[in-house]
Every structure is written in C-alpha cells, then in structure tokens.
N, C-alpha and C. Protein backbone atom coordinates (compact mmCIF):
# COMPACT_ATOMS: atom_id res chain seq x y z
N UNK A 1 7.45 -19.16 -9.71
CA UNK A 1 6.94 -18.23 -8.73
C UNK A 1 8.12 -17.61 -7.99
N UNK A 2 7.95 -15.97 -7.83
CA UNK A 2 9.31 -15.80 -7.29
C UNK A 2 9.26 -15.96 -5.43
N UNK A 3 10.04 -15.61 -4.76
CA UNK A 3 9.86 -15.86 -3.32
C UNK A 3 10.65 -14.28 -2.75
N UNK A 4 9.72 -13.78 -2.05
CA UNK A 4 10.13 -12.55 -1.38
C UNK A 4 10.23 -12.76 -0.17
N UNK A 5 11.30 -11.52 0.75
CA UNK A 5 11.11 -11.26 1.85
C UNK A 5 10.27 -11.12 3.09
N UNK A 6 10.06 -10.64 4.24
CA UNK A 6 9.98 -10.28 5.32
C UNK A 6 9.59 -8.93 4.97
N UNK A 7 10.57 -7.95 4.58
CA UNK A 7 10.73 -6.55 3.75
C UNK A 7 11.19 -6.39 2.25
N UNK A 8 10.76 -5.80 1.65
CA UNK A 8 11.33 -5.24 0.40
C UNK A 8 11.03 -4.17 0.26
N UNK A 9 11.67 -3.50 -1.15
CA UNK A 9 11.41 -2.03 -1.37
C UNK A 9 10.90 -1.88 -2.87
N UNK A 10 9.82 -1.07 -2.56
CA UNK A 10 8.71 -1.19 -3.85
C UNK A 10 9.09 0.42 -4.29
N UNK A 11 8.47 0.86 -5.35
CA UNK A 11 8.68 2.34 -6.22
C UNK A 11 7.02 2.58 -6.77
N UNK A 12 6.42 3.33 -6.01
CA UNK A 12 4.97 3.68 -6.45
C UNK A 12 5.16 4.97 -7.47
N UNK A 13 4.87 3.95 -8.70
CA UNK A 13 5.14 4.63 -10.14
C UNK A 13 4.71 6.11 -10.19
N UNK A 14 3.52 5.87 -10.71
CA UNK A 14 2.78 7.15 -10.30
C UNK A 14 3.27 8.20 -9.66
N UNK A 15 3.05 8.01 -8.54
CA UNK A 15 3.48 9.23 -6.97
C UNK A 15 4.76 9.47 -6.87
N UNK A 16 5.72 8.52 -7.69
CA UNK A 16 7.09 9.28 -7.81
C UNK A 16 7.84 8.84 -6.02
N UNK A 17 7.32 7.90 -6.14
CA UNK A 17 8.43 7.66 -4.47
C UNK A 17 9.15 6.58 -4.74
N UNK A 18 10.43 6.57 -4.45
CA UNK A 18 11.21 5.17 -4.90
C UNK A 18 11.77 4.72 -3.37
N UNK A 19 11.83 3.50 -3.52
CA UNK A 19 12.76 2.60 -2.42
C UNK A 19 11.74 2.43 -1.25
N UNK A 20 11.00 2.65 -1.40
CA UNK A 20 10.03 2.33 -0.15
C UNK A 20 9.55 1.26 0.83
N UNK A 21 10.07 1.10 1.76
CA UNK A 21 10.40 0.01 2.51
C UNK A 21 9.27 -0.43 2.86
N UNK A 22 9.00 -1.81 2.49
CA UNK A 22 7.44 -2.24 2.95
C UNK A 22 7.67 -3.76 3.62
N UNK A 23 6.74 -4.01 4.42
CA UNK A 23 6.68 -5.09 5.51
C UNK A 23 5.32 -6.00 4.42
N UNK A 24 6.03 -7.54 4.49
CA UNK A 24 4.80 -8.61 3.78
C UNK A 24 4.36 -9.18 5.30
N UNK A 25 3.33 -8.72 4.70
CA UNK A 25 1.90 -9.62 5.62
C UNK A 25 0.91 -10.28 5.67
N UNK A 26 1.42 -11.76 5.85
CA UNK A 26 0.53 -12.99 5.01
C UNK A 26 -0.56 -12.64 6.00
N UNK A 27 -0.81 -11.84 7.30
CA UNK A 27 -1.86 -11.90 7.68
C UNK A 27 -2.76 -11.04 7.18
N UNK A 28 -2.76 -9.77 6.98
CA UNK A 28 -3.29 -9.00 6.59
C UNK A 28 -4.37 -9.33 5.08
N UNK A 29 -5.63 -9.47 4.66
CA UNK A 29 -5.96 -9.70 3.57
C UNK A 29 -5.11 -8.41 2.85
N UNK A 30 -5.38 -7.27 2.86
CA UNK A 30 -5.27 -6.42 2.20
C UNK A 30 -3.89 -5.35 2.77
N UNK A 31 -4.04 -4.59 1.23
CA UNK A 31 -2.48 -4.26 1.60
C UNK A 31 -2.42 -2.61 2.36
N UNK A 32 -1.60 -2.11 3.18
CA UNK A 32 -2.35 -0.80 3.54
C UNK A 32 -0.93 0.19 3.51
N UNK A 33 -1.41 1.63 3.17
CA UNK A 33 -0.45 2.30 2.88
C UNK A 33 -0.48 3.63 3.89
N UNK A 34 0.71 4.30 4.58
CA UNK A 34 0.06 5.35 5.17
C UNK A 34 -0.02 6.67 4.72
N UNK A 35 -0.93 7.10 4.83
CA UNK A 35 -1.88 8.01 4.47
C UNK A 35 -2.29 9.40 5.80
N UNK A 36 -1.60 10.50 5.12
CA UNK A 36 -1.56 11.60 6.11
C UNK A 36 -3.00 12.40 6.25
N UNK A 37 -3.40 11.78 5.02
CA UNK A 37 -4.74 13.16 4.85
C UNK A 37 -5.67 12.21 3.71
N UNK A 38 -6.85 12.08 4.11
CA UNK A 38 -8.48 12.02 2.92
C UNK A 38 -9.05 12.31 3.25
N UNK A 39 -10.06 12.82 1.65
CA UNK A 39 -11.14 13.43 1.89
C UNK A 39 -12.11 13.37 0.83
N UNK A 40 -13.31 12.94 1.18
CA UNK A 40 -14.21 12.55 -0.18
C UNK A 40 -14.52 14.33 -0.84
N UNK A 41 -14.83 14.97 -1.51
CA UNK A 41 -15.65 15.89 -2.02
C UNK A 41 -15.91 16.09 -3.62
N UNK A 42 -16.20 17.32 -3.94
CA UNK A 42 -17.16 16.96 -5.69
C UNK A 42 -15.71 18.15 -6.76
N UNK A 43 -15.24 17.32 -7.83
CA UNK A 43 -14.67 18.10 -8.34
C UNK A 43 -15.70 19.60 -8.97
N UNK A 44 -14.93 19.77 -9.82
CA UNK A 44 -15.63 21.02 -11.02
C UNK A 44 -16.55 20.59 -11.46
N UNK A 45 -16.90 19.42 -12.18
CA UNK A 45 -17.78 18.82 -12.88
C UNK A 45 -18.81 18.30 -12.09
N UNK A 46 -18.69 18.24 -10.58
CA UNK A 46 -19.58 17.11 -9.94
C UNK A 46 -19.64 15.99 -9.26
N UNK A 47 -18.65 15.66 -9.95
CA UNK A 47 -18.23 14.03 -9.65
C UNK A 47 -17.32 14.04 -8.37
N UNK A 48 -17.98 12.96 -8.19
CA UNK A 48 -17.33 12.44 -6.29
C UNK A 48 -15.82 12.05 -6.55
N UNK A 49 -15.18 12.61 -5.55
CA UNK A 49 -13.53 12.37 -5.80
C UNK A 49 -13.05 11.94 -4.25
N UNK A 50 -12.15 11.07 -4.42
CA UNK A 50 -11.34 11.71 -3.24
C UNK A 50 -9.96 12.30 -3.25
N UNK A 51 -9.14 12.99 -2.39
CA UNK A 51 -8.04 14.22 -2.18
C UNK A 51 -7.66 12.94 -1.41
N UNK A 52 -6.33 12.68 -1.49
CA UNK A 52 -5.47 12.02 0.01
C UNK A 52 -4.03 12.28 -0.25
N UNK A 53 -2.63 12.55 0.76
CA UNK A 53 -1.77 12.74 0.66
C UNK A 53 -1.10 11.17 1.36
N UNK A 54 -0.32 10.63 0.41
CA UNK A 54 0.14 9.46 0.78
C UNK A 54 1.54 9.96 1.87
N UNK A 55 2.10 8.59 2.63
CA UNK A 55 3.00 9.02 3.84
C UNK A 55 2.43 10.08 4.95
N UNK A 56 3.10 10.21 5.40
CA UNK A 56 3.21 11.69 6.95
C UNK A 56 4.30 12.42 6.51
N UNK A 57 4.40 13.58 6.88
CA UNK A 57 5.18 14.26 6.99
C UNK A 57 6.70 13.65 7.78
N UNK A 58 6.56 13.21 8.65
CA UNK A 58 7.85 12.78 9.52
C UNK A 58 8.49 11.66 8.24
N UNK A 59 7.87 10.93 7.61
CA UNK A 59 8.58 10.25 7.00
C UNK A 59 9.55 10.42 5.49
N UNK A 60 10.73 10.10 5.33
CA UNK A 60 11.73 10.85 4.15
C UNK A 60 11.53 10.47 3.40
N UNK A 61 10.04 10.02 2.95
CA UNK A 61 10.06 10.37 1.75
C UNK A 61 8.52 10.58 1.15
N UNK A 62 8.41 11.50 1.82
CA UNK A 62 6.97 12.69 1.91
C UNK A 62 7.14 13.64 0.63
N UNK A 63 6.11 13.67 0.01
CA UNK A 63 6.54 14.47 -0.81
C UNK A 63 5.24 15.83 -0.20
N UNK A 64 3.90 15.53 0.07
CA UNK A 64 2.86 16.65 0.69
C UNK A 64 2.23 16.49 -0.68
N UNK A 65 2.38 15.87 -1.78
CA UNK A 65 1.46 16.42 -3.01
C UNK A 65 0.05 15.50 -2.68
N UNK A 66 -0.71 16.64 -2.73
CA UNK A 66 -2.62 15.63 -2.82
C UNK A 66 -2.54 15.12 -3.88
N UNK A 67 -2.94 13.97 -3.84
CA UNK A 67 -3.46 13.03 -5.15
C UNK A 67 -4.93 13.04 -4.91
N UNK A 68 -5.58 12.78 -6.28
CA UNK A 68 -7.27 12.89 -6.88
C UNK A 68 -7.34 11.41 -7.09
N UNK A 69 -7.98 11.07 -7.18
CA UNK A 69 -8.59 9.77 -7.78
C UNK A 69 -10.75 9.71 -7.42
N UNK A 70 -11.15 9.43 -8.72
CA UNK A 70 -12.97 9.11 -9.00
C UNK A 70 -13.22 8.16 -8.53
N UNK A 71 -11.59 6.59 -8.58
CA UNK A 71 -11.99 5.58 -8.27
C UNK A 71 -11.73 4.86 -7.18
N UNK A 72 -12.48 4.73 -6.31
CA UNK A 72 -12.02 4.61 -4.62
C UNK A 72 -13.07 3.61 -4.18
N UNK A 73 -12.82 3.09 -3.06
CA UNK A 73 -13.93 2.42 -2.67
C UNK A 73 -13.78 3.04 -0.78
N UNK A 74 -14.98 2.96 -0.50
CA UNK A 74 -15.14 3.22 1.40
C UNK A 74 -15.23 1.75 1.79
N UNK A 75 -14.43 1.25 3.02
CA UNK A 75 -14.19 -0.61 3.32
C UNK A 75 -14.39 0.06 4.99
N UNK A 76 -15.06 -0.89 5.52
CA UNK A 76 -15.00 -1.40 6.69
C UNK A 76 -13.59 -2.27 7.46
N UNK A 77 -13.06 -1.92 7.74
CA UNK A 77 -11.51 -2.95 8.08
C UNK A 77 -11.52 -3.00 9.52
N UNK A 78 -11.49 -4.44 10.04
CA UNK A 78 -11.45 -5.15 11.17
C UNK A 78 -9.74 -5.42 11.36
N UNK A 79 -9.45 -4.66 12.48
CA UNK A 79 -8.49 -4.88 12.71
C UNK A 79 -7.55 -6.08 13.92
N UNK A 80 -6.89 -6.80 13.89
CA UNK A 80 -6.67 -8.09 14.61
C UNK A 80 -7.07 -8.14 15.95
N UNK A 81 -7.23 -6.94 16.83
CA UNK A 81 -7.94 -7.04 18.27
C UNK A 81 -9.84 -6.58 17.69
N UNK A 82 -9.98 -6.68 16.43
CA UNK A 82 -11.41 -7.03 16.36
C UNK A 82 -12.11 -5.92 16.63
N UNK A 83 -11.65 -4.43 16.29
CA UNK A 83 -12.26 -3.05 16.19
C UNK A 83 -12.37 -3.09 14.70
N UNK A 84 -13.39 -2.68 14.06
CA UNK A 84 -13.75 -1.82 13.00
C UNK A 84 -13.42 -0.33 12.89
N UNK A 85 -12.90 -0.33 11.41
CA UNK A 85 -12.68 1.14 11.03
C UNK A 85 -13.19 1.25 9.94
N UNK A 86 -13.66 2.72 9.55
CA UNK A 86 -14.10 2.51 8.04
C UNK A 86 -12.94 3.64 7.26
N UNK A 87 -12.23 2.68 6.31
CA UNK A 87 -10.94 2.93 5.17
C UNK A 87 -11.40 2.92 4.19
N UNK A 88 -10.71 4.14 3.35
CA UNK A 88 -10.36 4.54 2.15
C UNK A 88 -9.94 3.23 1.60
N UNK A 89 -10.27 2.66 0.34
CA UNK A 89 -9.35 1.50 -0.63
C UNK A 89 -9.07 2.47 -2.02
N UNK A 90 -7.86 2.61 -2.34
CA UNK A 90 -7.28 3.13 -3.94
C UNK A 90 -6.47 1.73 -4.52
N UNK A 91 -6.66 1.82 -6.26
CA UNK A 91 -5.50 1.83 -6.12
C UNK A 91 -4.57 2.18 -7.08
N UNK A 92 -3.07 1.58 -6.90
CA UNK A 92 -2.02 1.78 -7.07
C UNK A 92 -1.26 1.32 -7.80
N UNK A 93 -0.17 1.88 -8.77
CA UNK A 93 0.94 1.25 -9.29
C UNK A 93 2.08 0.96 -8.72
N UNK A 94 2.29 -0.39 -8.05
CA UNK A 94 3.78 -0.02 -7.46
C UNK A 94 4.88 -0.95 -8.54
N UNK A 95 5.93 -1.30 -8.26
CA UNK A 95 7.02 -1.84 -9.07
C UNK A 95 8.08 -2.45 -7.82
N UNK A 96 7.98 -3.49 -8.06
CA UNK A 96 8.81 -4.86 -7.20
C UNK A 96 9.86 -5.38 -7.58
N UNK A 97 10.95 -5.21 -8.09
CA UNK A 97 11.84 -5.72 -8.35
C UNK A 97 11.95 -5.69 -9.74
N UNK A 98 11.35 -4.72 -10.42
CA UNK A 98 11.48 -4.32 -11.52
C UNK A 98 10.14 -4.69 -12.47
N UNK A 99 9.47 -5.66 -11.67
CA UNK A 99 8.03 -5.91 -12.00
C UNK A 99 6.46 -4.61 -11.76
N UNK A 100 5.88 -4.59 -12.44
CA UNK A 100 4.77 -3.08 -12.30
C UNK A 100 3.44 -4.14 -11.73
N UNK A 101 2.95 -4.05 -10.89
CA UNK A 101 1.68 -4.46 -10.62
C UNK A 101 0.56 -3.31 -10.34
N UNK A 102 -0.51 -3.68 -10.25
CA UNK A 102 -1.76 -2.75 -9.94
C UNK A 102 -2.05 -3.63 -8.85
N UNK A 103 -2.61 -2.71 -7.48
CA UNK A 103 -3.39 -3.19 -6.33
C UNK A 103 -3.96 -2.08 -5.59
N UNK A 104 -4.72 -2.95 -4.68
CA UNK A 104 -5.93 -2.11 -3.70
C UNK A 104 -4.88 -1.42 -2.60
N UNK A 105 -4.96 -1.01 -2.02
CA UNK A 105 -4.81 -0.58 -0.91
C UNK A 105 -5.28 0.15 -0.02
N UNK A 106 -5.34 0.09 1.18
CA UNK A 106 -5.90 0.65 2.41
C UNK A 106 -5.17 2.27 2.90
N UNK A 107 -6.21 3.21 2.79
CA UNK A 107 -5.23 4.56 3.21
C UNK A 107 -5.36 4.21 4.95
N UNK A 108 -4.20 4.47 5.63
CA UNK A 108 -4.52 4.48 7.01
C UNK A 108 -3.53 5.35 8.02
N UNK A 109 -3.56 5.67 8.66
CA UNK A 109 -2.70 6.55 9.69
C UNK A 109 -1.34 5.51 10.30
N UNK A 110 -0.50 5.30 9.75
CA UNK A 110 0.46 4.04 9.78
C UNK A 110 1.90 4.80 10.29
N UNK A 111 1.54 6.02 10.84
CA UNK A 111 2.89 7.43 11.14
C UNK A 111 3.54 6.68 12.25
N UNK A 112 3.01 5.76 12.84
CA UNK A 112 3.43 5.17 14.48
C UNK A 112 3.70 4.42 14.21
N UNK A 113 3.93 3.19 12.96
CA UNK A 113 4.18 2.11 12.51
C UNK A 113 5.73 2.06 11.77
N UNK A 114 6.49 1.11 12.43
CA UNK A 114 7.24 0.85 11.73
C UNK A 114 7.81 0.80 10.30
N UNK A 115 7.17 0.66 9.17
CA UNK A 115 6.71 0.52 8.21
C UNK A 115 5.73 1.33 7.39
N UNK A 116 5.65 1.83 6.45
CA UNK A 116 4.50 2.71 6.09
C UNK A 116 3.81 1.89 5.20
N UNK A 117 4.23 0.92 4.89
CA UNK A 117 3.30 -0.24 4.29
C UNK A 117 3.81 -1.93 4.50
N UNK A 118 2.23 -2.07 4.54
CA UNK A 118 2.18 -3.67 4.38
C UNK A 118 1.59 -4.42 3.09
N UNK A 119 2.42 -5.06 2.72
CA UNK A 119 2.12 -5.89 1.48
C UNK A 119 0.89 -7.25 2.53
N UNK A 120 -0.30 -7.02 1.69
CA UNK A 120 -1.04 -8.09 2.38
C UNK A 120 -1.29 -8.93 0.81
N UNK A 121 -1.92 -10.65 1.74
CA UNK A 121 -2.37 -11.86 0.85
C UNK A 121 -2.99 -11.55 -0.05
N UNK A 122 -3.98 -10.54 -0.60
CA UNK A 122 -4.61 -10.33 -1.82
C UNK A 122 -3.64 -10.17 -2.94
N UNK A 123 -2.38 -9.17 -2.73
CA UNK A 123 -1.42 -9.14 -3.43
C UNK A 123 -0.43 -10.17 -3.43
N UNK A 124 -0.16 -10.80 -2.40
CA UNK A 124 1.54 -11.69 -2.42
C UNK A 124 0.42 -13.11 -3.12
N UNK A 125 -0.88 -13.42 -2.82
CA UNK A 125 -1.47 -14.62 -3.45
C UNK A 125 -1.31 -14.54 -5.05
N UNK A 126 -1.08 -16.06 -5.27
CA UNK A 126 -0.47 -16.54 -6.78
C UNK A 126 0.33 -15.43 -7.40
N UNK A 127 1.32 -14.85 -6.79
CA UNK A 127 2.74 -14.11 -7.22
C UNK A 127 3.88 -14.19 -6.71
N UNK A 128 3.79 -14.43 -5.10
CA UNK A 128 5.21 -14.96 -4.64
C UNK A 128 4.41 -15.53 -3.20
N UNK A 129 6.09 -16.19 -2.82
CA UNK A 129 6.26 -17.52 -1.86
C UNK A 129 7.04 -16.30 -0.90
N UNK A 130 6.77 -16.41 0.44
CA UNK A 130 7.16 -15.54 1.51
C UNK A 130 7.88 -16.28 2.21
N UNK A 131 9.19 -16.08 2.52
CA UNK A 131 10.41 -16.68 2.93
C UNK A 131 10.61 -15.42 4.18
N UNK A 132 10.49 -15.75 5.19
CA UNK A 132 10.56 -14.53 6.28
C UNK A 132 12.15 -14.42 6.69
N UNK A 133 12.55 -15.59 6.47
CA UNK A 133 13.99 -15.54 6.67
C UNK A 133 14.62 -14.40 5.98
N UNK A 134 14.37 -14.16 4.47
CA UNK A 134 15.01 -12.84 3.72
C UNK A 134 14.08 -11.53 4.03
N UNK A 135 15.53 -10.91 3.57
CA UNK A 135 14.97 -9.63 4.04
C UNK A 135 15.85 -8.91 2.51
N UNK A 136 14.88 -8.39 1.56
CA UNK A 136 15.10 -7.84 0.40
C UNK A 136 15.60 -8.38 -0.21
N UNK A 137 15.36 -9.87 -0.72
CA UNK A 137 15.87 -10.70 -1.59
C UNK A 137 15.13 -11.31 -2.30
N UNK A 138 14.88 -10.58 -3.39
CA UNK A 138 13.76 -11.57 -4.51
C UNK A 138 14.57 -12.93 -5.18
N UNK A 139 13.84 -13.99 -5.25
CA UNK A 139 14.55 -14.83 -5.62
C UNK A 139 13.48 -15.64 -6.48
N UNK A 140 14.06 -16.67 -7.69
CA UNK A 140 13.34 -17.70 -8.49
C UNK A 140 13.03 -18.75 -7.98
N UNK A 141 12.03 -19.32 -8.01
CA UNK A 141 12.11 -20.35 -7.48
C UNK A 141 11.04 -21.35 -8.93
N UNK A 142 11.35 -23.03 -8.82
CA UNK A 142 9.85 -23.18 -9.56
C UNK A 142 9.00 -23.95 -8.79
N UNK A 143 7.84 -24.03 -9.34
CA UNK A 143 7.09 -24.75 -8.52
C UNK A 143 5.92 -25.60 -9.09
C-alpha cells in the first residue's frame, strides 16, 4: 500500500490540467473539486446533460473550457457545521504519481479555499496510508 501526503499533485487526464495541488482529507467522505460554473440542461438529442467549468478563473490553471458529461449524479452534501447543500457528483480521471484512477467527485465553489481540491476517504480507502507529516511524497510501504 503506498502512503501519501498532507498534499500532492494529481494531473486530471481528460481536462488536460497537470500539477494540481490537492489537500487529503481523511475527513471528508468524498472528494470535491472546484467548480466555477453547472448546469443541468437537454443536449440535441434530448438527453439530460450537465455543462460545468472545472477551477475559477483566479486560479493558474483555469483553462474556461465547459465540459459535458450524461453521467452525473445530484448529492445532498452535509457540510462539517451541519448545513446541507445540494452538489453536482462527476466523475473523473485523475493520475497520482503516475498511477490513473477513476473517482466521484463533488463540483463546489472552492475559489476561497486554499486548495481547489480535496482528496476524500472514498478515494484514499484501500489505496494509500496518509502520513500528514509529508507533503508530496509518495512512498512504498507493505502491509
């Protein structure tokens, strides 16, 4: 099992963004990404889509391109002072240290956040050991 950081930097295949500095958060179930813009509506054919532009603008490495995706889910997300929101879930290809995974993620307004993403427990469970001490250091471990 390998053992990650505090922070690392992931490359969301797809969307073409590399080095992307993300915060692990054993608290968080789920993982959340920020998200400038969604919007459910019906392509050409009919079918329910959603439009969302990943990042904000303020952040360097915005690109502004809308992404499509058919397959989305609408989540209710309780946030740690215990407000409900209702979030966008996609997901995603990112790449970890040279590893490609698929996961959920949460679109959310994260422009005020340190971080434009958090790696949450759905993803870091049975794949890595969280060592808060490092900070961008994937390492082997066995177990």
């Amino acid at each position: 099992m390998d053992i990650i950081g505090l922070h690392e930097k992931i490359t969301l295949t797809k969307a073409g963004i590399v080095d992307l500095e993300t915060k692990t958060d054993t608290g968080a179930y789920n993982s959340a990404i920020d998200c400038s813009f969604a919007e459910e509506s019906i392509d050409e054919k009919g079918v329910k889509i959603l439009r969302y532009i990943l990042l904000n603008e303020n952040h360097p490495l915005y690109t502004g391109k809308v992404r499509r995706t058919k397959t989305y889910k609408k989540k209710v997300v309780r946030s740690s002072n215990g407000i409900e929101t209702p979030r966008y879930q996609v997901q995603l290809k990112l790449k970890l240290k040279g590893e490609e995974y698929k996961t959920r993620f949460n679109l959310s307004d994260r422009s005020k956040m340190r971080y434009a993403v958090l790696l949450g427990r759905k993803f870091i469970a049975k794949r890595f050991l969280v060592d808060v001490s490092l900070h961008r250091k994937l390492k082997k471990v066995d177990v």
